[in-house]
Structures are given as C-alpha cells and as structure tokens.
C-alpha atoms as a PDB file:
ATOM      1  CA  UNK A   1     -20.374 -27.091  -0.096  1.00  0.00           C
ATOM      2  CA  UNK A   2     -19.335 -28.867  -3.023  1.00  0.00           C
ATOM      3  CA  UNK A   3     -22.906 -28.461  -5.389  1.00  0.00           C
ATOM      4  CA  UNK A   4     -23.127 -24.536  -4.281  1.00  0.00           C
ATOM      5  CA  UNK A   5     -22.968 -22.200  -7.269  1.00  0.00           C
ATOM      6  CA  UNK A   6     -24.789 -18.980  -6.511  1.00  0.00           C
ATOM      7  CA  UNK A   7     -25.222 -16.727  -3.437  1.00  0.00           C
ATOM      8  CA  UNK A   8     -28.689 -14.901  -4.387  1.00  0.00           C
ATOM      9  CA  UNK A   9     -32.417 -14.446  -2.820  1.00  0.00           C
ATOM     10  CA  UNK A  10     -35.311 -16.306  -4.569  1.00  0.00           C
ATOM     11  CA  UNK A  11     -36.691 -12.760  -5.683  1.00  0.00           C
ATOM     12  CA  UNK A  12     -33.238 -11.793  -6.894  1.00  0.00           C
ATOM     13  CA  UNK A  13     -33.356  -8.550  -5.082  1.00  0.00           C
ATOM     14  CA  UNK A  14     -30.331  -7.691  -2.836  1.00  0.00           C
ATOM     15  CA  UNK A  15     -28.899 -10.041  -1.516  1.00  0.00           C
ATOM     16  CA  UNK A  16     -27.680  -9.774   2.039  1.00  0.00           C
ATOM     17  CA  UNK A  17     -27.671  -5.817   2.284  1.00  0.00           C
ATOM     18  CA  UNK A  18     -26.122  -6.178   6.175  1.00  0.00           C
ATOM     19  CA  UNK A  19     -23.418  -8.413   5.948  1.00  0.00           C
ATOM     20  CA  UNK A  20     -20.081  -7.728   7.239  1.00  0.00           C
ATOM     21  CA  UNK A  21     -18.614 -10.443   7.301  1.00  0.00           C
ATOM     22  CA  UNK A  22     -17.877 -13.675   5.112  1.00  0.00           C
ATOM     23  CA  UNK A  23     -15.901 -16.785   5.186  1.00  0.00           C
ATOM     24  CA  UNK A  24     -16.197 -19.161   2.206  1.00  0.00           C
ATOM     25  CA  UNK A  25     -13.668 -22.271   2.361  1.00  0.00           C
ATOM     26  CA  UNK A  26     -14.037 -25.089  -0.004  1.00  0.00           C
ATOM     27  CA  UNK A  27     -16.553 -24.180  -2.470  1.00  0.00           C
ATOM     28  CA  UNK A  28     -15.135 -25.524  -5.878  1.00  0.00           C
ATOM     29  CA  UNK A  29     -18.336 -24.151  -8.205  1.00  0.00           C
ATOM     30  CA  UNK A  30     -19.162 -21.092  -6.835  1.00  0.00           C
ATOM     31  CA  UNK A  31     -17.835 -18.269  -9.059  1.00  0.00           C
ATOM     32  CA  UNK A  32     -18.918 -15.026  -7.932  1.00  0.00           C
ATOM     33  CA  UNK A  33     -20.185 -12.844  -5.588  1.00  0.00           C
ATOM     34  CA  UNK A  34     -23.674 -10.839  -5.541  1.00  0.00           C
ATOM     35  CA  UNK A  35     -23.201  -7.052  -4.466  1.00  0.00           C
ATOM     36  CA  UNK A  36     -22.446  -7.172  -0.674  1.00  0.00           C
ATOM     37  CA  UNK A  37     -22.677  -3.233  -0.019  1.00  0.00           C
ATOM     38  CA  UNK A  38     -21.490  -3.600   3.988  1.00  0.00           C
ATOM     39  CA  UNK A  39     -19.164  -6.510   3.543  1.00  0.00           C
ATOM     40  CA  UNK A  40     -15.454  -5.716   5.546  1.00  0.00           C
ATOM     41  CA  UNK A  41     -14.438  -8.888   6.297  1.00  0.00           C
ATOM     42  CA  UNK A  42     -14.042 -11.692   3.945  1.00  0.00           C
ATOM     43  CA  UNK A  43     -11.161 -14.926   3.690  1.00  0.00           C
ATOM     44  CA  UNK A  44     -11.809 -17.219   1.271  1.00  0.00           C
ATOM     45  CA  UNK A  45     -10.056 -20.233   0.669  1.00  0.00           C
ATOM     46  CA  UNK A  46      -9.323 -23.173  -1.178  1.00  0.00           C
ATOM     47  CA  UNK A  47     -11.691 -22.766  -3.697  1.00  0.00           C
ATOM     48  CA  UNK A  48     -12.709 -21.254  -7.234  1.00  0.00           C
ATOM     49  CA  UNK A  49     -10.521 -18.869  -9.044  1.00  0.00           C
ATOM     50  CA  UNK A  50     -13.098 -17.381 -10.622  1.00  0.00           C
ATOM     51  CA  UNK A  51     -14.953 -16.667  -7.508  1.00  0.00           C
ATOM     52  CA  UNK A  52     -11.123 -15.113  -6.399  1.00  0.00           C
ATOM     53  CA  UNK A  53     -11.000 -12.995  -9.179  1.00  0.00           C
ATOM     54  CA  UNK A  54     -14.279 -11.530  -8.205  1.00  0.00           C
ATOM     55  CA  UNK A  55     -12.845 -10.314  -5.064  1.00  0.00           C
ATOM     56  CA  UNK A  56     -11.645  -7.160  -6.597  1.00  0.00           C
ATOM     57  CA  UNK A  57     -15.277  -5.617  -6.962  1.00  0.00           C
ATOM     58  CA  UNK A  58     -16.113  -5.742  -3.361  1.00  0.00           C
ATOM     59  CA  UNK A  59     -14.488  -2.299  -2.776  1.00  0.00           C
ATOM     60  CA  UNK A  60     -15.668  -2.124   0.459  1.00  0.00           C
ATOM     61  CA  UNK A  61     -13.799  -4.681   2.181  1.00  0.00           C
ATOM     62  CA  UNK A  62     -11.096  -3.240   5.389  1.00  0.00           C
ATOM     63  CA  UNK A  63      -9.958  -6.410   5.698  1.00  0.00           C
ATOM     64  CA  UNK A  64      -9.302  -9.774   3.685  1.00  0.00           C
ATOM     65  CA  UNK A  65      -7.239 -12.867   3.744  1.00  0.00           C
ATOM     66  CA  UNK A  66      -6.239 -15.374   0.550  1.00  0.00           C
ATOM     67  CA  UNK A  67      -5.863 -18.363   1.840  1.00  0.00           C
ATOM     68  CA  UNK A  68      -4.988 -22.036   0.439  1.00  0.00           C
ATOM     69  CA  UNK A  69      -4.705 -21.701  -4.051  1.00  0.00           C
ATOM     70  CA  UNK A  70      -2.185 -24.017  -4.596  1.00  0.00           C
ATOM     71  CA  UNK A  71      -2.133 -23.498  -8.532  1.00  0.00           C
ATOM     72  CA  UNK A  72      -1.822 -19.368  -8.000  1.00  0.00           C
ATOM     73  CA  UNK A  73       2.003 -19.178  -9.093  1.00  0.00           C
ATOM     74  CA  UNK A  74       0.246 -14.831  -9.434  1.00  0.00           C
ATOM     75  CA  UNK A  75      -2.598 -13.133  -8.240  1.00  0.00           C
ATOM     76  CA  UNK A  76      -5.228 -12.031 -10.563  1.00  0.00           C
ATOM     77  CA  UNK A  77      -4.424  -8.923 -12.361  1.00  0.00           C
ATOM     78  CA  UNK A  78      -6.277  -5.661 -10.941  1.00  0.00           C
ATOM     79  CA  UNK A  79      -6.946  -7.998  -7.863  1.00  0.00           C
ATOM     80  CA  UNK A  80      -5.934  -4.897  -5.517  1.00  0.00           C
ATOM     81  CA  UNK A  81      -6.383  -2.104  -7.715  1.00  0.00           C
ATOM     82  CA  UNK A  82     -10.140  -1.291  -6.000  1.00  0.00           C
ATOM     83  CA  UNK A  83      -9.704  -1.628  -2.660  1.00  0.00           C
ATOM     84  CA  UNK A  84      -9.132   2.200  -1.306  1.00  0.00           C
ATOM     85  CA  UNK A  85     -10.028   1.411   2.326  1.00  0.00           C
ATOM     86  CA  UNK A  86      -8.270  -1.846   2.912  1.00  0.00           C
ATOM     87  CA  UNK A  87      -6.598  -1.920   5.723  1.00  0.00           C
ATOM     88  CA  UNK A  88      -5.534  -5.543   6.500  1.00  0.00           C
ATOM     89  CA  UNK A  89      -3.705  -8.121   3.974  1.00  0.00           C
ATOM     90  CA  UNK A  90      -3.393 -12.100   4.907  1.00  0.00           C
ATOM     91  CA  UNK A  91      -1.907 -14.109   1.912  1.00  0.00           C
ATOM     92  CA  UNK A  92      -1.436 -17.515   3.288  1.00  0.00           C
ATOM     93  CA  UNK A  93      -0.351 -20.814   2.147  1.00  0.00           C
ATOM     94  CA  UNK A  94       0.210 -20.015  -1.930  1.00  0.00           C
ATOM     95  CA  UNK A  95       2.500 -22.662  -2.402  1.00  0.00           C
ATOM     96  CA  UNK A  96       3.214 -21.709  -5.963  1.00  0.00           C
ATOM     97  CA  UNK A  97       2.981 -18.067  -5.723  1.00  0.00           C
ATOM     98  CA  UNK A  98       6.280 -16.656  -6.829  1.00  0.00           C
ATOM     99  CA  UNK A  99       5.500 -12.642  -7.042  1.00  0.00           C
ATOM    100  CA  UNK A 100       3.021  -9.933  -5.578  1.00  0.00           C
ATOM    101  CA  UNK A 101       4.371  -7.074  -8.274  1.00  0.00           C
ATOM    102  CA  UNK A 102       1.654  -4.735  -8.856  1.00  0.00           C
ATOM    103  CA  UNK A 103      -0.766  -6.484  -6.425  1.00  0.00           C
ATOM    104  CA  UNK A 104       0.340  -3.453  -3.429  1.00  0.00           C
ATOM    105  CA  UNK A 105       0.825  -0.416  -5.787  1.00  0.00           C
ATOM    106  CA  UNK A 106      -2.751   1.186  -4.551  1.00  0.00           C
ATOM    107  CA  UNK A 107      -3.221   0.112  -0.946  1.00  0.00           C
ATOM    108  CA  UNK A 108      -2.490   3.476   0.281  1.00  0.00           C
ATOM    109  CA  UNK A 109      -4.860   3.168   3.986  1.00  0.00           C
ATOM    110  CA  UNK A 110      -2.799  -0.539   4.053  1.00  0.00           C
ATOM    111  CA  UNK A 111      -1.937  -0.723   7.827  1.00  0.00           C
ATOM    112  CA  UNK A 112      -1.195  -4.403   8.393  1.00  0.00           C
ATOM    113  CA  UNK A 113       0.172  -7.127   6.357  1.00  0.00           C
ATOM    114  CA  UNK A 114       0.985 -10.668   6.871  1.00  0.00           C
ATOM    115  CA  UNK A 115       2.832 -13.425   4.082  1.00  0.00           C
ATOM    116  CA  UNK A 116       2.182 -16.730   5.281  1.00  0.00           C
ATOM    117  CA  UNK A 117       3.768 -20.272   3.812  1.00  0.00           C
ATOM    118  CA  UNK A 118       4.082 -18.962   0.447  1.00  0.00           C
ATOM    119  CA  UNK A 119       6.933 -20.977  -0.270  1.00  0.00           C
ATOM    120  CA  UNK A 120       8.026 -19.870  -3.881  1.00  0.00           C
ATOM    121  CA  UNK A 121       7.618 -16.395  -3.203  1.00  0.00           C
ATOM    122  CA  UNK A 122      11.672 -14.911  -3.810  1.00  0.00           C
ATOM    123  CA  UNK A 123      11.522 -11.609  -3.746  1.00  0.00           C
ATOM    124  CA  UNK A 124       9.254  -8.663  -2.253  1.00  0.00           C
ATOM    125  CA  UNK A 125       8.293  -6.024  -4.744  1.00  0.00           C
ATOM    126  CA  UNK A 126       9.125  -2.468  -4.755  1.00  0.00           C
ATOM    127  CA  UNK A 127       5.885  -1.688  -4.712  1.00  0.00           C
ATOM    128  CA  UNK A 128       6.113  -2.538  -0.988  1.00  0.00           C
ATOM    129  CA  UNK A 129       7.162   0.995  -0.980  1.00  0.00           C
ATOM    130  CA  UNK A 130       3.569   2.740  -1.764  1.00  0.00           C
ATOM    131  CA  UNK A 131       2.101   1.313   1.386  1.00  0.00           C
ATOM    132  CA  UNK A 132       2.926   4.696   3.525  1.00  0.00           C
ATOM    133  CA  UNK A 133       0.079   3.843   6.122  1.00  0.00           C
ATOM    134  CA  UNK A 134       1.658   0.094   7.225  1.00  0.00           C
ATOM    135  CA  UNK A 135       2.037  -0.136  11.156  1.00  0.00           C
ATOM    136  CA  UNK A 136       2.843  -4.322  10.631  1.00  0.00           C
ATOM    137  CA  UNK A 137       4.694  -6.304   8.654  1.00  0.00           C
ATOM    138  CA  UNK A 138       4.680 -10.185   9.105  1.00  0.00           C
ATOM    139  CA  UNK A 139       6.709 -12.721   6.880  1.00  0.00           C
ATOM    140  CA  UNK A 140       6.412 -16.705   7.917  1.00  0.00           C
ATOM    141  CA  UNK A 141       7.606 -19.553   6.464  1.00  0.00           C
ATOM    142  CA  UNK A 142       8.661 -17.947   3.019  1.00  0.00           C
ATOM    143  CA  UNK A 143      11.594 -20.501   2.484  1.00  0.00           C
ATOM    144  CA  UNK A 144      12.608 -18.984  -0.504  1.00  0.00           C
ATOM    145  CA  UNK A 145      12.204 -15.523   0.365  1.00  0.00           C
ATOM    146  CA  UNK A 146      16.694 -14.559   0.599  1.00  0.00           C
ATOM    147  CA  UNK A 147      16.292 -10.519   1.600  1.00  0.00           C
ATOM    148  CA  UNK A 148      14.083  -7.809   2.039  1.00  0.00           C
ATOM    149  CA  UNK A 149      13.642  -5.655  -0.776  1.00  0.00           C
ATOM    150  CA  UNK A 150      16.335  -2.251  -0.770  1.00  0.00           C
ATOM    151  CA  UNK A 151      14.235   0.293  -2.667  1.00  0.00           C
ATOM    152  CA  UNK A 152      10.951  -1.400  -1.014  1.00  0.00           C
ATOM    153  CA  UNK A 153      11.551  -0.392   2.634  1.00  0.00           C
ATOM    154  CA  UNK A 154      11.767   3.289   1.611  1.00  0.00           C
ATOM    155  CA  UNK A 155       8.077   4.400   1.669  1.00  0.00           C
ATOM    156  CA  UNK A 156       7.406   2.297   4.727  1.00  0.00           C
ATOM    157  CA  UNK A 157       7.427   5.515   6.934  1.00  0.00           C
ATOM    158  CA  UNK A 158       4.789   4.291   9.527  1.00  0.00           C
ATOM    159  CA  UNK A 159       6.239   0.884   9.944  1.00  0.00           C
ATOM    160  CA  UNK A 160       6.073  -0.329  13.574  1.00  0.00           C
ATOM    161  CA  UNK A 161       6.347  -3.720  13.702  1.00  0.00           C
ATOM    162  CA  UNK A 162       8.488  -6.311  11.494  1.00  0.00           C
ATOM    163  CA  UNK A 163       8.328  -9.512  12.121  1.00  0.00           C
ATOM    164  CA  UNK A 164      10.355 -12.147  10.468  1.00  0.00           C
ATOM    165  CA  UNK A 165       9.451 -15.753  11.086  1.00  0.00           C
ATOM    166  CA  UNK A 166      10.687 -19.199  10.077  1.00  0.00           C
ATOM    167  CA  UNK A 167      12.190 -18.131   6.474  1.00  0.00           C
ATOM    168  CA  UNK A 168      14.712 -20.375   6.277  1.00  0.00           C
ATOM    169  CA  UNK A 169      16.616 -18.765   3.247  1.00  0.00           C
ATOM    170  CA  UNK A 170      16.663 -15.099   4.387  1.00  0.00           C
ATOM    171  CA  UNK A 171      20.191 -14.285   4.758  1.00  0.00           C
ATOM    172  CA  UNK A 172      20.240 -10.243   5.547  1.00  0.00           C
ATOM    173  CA  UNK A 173      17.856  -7.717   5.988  1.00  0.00           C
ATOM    174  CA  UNK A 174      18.982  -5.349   3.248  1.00  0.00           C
ATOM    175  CA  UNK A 175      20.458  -1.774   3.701  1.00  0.00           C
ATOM    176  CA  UNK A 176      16.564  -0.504   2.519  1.00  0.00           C
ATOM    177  CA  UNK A 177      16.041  -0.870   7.034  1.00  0.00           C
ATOM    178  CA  UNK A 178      17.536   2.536   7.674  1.00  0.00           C
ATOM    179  CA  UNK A 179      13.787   3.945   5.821  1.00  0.00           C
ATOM    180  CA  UNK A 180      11.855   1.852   9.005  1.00  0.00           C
ATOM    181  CA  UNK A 181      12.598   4.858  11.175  1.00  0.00           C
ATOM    182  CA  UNK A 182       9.268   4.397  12.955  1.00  0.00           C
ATOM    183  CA  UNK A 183      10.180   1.033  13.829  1.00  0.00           C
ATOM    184  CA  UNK A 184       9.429  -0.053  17.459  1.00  0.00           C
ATOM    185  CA  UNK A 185       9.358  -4.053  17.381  1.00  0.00           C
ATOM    186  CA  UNK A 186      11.632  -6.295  15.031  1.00  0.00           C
ATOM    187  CA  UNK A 187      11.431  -9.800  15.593  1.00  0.00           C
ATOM    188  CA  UNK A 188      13.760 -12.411  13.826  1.00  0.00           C
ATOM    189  CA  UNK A 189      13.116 -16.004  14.289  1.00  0.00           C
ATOM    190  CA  UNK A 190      13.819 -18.828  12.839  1.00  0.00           C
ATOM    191  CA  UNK A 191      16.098 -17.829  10.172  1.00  0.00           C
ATOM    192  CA  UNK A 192      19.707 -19.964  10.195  1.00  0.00           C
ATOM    193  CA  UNK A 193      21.152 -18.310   7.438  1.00  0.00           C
ATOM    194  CA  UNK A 194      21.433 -14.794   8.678  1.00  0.00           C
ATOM    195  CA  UNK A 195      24.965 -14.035  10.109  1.00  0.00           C
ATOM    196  CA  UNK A 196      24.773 -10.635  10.550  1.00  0.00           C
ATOM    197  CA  UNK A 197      22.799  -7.391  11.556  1.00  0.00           C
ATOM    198  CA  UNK A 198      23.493  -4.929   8.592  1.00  0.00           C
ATOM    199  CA  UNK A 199      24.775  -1.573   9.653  1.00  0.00           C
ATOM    200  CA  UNK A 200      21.747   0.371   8.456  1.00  0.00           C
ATOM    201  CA  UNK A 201      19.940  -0.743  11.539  1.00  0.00           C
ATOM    202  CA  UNK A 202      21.953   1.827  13.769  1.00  0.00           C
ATOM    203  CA  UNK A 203      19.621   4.007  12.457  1.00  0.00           C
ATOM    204  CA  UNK A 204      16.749   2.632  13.829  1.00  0.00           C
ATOM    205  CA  UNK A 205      16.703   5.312  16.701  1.00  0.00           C
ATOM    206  CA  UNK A 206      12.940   4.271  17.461  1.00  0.00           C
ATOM    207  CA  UNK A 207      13.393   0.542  18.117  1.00  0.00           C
ATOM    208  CA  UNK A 208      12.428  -0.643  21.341  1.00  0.00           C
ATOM    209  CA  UNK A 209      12.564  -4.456  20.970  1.00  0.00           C
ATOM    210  CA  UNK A 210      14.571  -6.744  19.491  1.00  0.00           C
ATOM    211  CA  UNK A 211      13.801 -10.544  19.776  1.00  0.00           C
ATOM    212  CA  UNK A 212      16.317 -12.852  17.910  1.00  0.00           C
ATOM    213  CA  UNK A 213      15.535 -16.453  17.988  1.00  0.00           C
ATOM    214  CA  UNK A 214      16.695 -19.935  16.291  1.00  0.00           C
ATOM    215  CA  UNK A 215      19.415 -17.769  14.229  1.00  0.00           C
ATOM    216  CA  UNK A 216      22.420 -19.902  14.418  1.00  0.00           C
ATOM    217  CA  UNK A 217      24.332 -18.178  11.879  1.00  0.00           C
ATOM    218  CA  UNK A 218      24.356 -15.053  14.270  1.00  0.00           C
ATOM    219  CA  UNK A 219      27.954 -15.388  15.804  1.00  0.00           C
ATOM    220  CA  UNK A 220      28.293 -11.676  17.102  1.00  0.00           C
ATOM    221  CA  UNK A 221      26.647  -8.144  17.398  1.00  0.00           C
ATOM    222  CA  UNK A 222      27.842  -4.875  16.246  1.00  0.00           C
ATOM    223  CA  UNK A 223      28.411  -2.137  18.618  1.00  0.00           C
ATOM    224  CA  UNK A 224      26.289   0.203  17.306  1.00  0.00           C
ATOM    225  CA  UNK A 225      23.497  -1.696  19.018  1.00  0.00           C
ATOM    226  CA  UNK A 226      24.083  -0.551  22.108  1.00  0.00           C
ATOM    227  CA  UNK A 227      24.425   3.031  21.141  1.00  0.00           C
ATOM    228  CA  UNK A 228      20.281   2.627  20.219  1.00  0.00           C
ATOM    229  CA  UNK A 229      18.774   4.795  22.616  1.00  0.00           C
ATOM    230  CA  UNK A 230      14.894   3.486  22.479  1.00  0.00           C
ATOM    231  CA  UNK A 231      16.229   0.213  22.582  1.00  0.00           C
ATOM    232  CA  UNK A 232      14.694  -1.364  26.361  1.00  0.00           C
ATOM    233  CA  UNK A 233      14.291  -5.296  25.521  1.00  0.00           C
ATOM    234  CA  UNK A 234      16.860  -7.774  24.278  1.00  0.00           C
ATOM    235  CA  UNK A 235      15.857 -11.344  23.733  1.00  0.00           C
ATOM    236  CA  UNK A 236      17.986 -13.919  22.558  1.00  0.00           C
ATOM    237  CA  UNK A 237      16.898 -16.978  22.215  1.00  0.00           C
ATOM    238  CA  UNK A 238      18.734 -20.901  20.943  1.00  0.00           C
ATOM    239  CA  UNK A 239      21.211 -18.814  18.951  1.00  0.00           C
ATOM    240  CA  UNK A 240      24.416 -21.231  19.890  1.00  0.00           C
ATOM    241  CA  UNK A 241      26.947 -19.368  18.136  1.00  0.00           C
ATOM    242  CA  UNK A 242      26.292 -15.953  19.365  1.00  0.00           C
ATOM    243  CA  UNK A 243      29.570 -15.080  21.251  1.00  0.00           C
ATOM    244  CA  UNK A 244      28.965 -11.686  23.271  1.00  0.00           C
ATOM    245  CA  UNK A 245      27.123  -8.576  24.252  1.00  0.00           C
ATOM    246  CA  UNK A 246      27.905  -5.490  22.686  1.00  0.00           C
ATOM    247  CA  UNK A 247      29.226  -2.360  24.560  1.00  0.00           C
ATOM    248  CA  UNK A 248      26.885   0.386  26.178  1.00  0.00           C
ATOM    249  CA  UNK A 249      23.220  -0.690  26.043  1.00  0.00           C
ATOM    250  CA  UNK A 250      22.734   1.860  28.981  1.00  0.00           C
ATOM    251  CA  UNK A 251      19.168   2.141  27.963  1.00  0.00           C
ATOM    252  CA  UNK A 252      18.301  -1.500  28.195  1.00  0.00           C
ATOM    253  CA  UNK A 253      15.825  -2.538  30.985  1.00  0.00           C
ATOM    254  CA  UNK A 254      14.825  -6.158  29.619  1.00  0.00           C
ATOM    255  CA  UNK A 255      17.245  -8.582  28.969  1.00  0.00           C
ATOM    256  CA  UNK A 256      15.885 -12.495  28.107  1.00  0.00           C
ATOM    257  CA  UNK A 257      18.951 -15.352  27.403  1.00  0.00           C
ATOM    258  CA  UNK A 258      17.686 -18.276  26.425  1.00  0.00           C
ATOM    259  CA  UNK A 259      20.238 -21.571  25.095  1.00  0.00           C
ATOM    260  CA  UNK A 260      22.882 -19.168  24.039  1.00  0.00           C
ATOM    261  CA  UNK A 261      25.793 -20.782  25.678  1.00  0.00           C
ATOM    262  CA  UNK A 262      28.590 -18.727  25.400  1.00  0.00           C
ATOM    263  CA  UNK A 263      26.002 -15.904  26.737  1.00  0.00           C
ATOM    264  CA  UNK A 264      25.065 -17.671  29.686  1.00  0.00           C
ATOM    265  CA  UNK A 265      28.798 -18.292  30.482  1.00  0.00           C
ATOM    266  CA  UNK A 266      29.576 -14.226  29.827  1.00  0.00           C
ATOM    267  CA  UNK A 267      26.776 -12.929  31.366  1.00  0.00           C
ATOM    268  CA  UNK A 268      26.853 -14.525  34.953  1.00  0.00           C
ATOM    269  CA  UNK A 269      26.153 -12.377  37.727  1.00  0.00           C
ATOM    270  CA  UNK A 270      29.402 -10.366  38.843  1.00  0.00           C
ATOM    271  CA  UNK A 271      31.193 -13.055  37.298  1.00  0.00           C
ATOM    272  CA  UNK A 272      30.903 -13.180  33.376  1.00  0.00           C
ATOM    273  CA  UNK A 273      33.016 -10.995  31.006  1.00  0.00           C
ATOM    274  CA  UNK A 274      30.020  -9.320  29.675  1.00  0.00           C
ATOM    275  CA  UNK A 275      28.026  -8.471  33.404  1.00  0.00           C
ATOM    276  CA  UNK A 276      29.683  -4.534  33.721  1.00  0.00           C
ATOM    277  CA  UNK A 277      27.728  -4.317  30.062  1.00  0.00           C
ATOM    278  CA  UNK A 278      24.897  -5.626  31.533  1.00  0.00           C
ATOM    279  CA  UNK A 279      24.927  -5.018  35.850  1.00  0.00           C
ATOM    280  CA  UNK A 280      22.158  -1.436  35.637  1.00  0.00           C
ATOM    281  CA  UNK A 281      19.592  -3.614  33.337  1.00  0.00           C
ATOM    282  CA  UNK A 282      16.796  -3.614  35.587  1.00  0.00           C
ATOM    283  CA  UNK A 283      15.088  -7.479  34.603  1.00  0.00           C
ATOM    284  CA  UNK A 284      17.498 -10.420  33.558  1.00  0.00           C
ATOM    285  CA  UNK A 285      16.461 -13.462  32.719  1.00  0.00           C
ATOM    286  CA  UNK A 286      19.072 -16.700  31.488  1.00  0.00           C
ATOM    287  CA  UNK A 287      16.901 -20.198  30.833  1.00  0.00           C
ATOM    288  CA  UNK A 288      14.051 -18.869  32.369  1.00  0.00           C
ATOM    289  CA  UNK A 289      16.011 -17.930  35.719  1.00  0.00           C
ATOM    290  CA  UNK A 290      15.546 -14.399  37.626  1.00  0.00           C
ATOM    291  CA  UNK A 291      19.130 -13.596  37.847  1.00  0.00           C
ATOM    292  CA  UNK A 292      18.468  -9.727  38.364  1.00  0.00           C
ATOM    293  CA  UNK A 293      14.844  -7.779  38.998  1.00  0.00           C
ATOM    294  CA  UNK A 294      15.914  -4.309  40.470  1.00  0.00           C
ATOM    295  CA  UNK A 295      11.926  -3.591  39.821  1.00  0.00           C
ATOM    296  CA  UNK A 296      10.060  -2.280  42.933  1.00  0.00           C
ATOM    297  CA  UNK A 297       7.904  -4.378  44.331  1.00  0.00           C
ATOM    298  CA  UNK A 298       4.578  -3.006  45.528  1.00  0.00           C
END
C-alpha cells in the first residue's frame, strides 16, 4: 500500500480496540501506529523507519518479528526497553545490522528468540545474558557471526533449545556453554568452520540431542561425549571428515549416520571398529538404512 499514511477511524475515536494481531509489509509512508490496546502479534516489514521506531509504544505485544530494513546497520534506541511481556523475538533479514547491544537488556518474560540472515551481525551481546526466561535460541544464516558470546550464555538458565544454522563463519561455541545447563536440544548445521566441540559441553548433563550436520571441519569427538548421561539421539549428518565414535555412549538409544564415510565404514554391523561402542543402541540408522531397531513391535 504504497499511498497509505494513517491507520485511524473517520471519527478519530479508537481505533481498532480488538485487534490482536497485525502484519504490515511494504508500506513506505505510513509512520505510526494509533493505540492498539489488545495487539500481541505484530511483524512488520520492509517498510518505514519511522513507523519501526513506533513499535516500542505498543507495550502490549507477546510476540513480534523485524523483518526486511536493509539500511538498519542498529535498531532504534529504547526499541525494547517497553516491552515487559514479550515473549517471542524474530529479527530477520537485516542485512546491515551489525549489533543488538542494549536492544535485550529488559526482556526478562523473553522465552524464544530467533536471528535470521542478518549477515553483518559479528558478535552477540552480553546482554544475551538478562534473558533468564529463554527456552529457544535460533541463529541462521549469520555469516559473520565467528562465536557465541562467553559472558552472554551465563544468565541463560532456562535455555532448552539452541539451534545453530547455516553460519558459515562460526568457528566454536565458546566456553560461556557450560551456563546452558538446562539444555535439552543443540543443533549445529551448516557451519564448515567449526573443528571442534569445546570441553565445556561435558557439562551439559541435560542434553538429550545432538544433531551435527554439513560441519566438515569436525574431524573427531571428544570422549567426554559419551560420558553425557541424558544424551539418547546422535545425528550426524554429510560431515566427511568425522573419523570415529567416541567411547561409552551407554545411554544412547538413537543413532542417525548420514554421508559420513569413515562412520559408515566403522560402524558396520558386527563388523566396524566402532560397533561394540555402538551394538546396545536400540535404533540405527546409516543413509537412511535400518541397520538395528531392537524396539518392540506391537
């Protein structure tokens, strides 16, 4: 809607008192909002940054995606600071945007955040650290984005999810992982230039899944991996250079191999130098073949 320039009644009274939900893409001349008292749901994209910087007065919103400002190389200051119930962050596609510091200082009911294409963006902030209510962390195709922050992880108490996808520069995880001690699911995919797991993950005593895919920096695994106790799905995925299993594992139930070459060749059934790791796992899969399922069958 490239003439709009005002949302507002012909009376100017209130203007949509039961909304909940908004989605305003393209709309180069509108510049503000009217007071929405029930809006929760807005993304906006692509479109005034005025009308962006007017975001921060709709206090009620729970959830809210940025979407598509090429020119934002920051946010607009006090974008964040108003928003006591949000609970749900999408910031996608700022091609420019190169920090969020201050923007996450006082998102303290934060449960779920996602960093999309932002492909400037270097660093986290420390700040990461006030958001003691976030369940999910998602990072995708932040190619500049080369480690987690250290002191950033350490509030992150509630963390259950981390998902790391397609940042092609991210080279370690940072020794601020042994904070995620809620952690349950921690995906890695798609990042080349990570060679290791750092040792601060052998704290992770709640982790249950592990998915590493397109990593072909990976060339081994500690040992302390298998010592994880929580730890019931392995998935490994195109990483040619990964070279073996680790020792003990005897909690594993899931295991998924998937082009891993020198995996396929050690883990063959009765055969392979890694199967006595491997022979109680109750499901394993190599390219998509059943090679074990000691599941009962009703």
């Amino acid at each position: 809607m490239d003439a709009l320039e005002e949302l507002t009644t012909v009376d100017r009274g209130e203007s949509f008192p039961c909304l909940r939900e908004l989605h305003i893409s393209q709309c180069p001349r509108l510049t503000e909002f009217p007071y929405l008292p029930s809006l929760g749901k807005l993304s906006i994209a692509n479109s005034n940054e005025m009308l962006l910087r007017s975001v921060m007065d709709l206090t009620s919103l729970s959830w809210l995606q940025i979407d598509k400002f090429d020119e934002l190389e920051v946010l607009p200051d006090g974008l964040l600071q108003n928003h006591k119930v949000l609970e749900s962050l999408r910031i996608c596609e700022l091609n420019n945007l190169k920090t969020l510091s201050h923007q996450l200082d006082n998102l303290s009911v934060l449960k779920e955040l996602k960093i999309d294409r932002c492909d400037s963006l270097e660093y986290l902030p420390d700040g990461l650290k006030n958001l003691r209510s976030l369940e999910t962390l998602e990072l995708r195709d932040c190619d500049s984005l080369t480690s987690l922050p250290v002191t950033g992880l350490q509030g992150l108490s509630s963390l259950r999810s981390l998902r790391i996808k397609y940042c092609k520069k991210l080279s370690c995880l940072s020794e601020g992982v042994k904070h995620l001690t809620a952690l349950q699911y921690l995906h890695i995919i798609g990042c080349p230039e990570m060679t290791y797991l750092p040792e601060d993950m052998q704290h992770l005593n709640a982790l249950r899944e592990l998915i590493v895919w397109s990593c072909n920096g990976l060339v081994s695994l500690p040992n302390w991996l298998g010592s994880l106790m929580s730890l019931w799905s392995l998935v490994f995925w195109d990483c040619p250079n990964l070279i073996s299993l680790p020792d003990g594992m005897q909690s594993l139930k899931i295991l998924f191999i998937t082009e891993c070459p020198h995996l396929e060749r050690r883990c063959e059934k009765e055969k392979g130098e890694d199967w006595p790791k491997i022979a109680h796992v109750r499901e394993i899969r190599i390219n998509d073949r059943e090679i074990q399922s000691l599941i009962p069958h009703d």
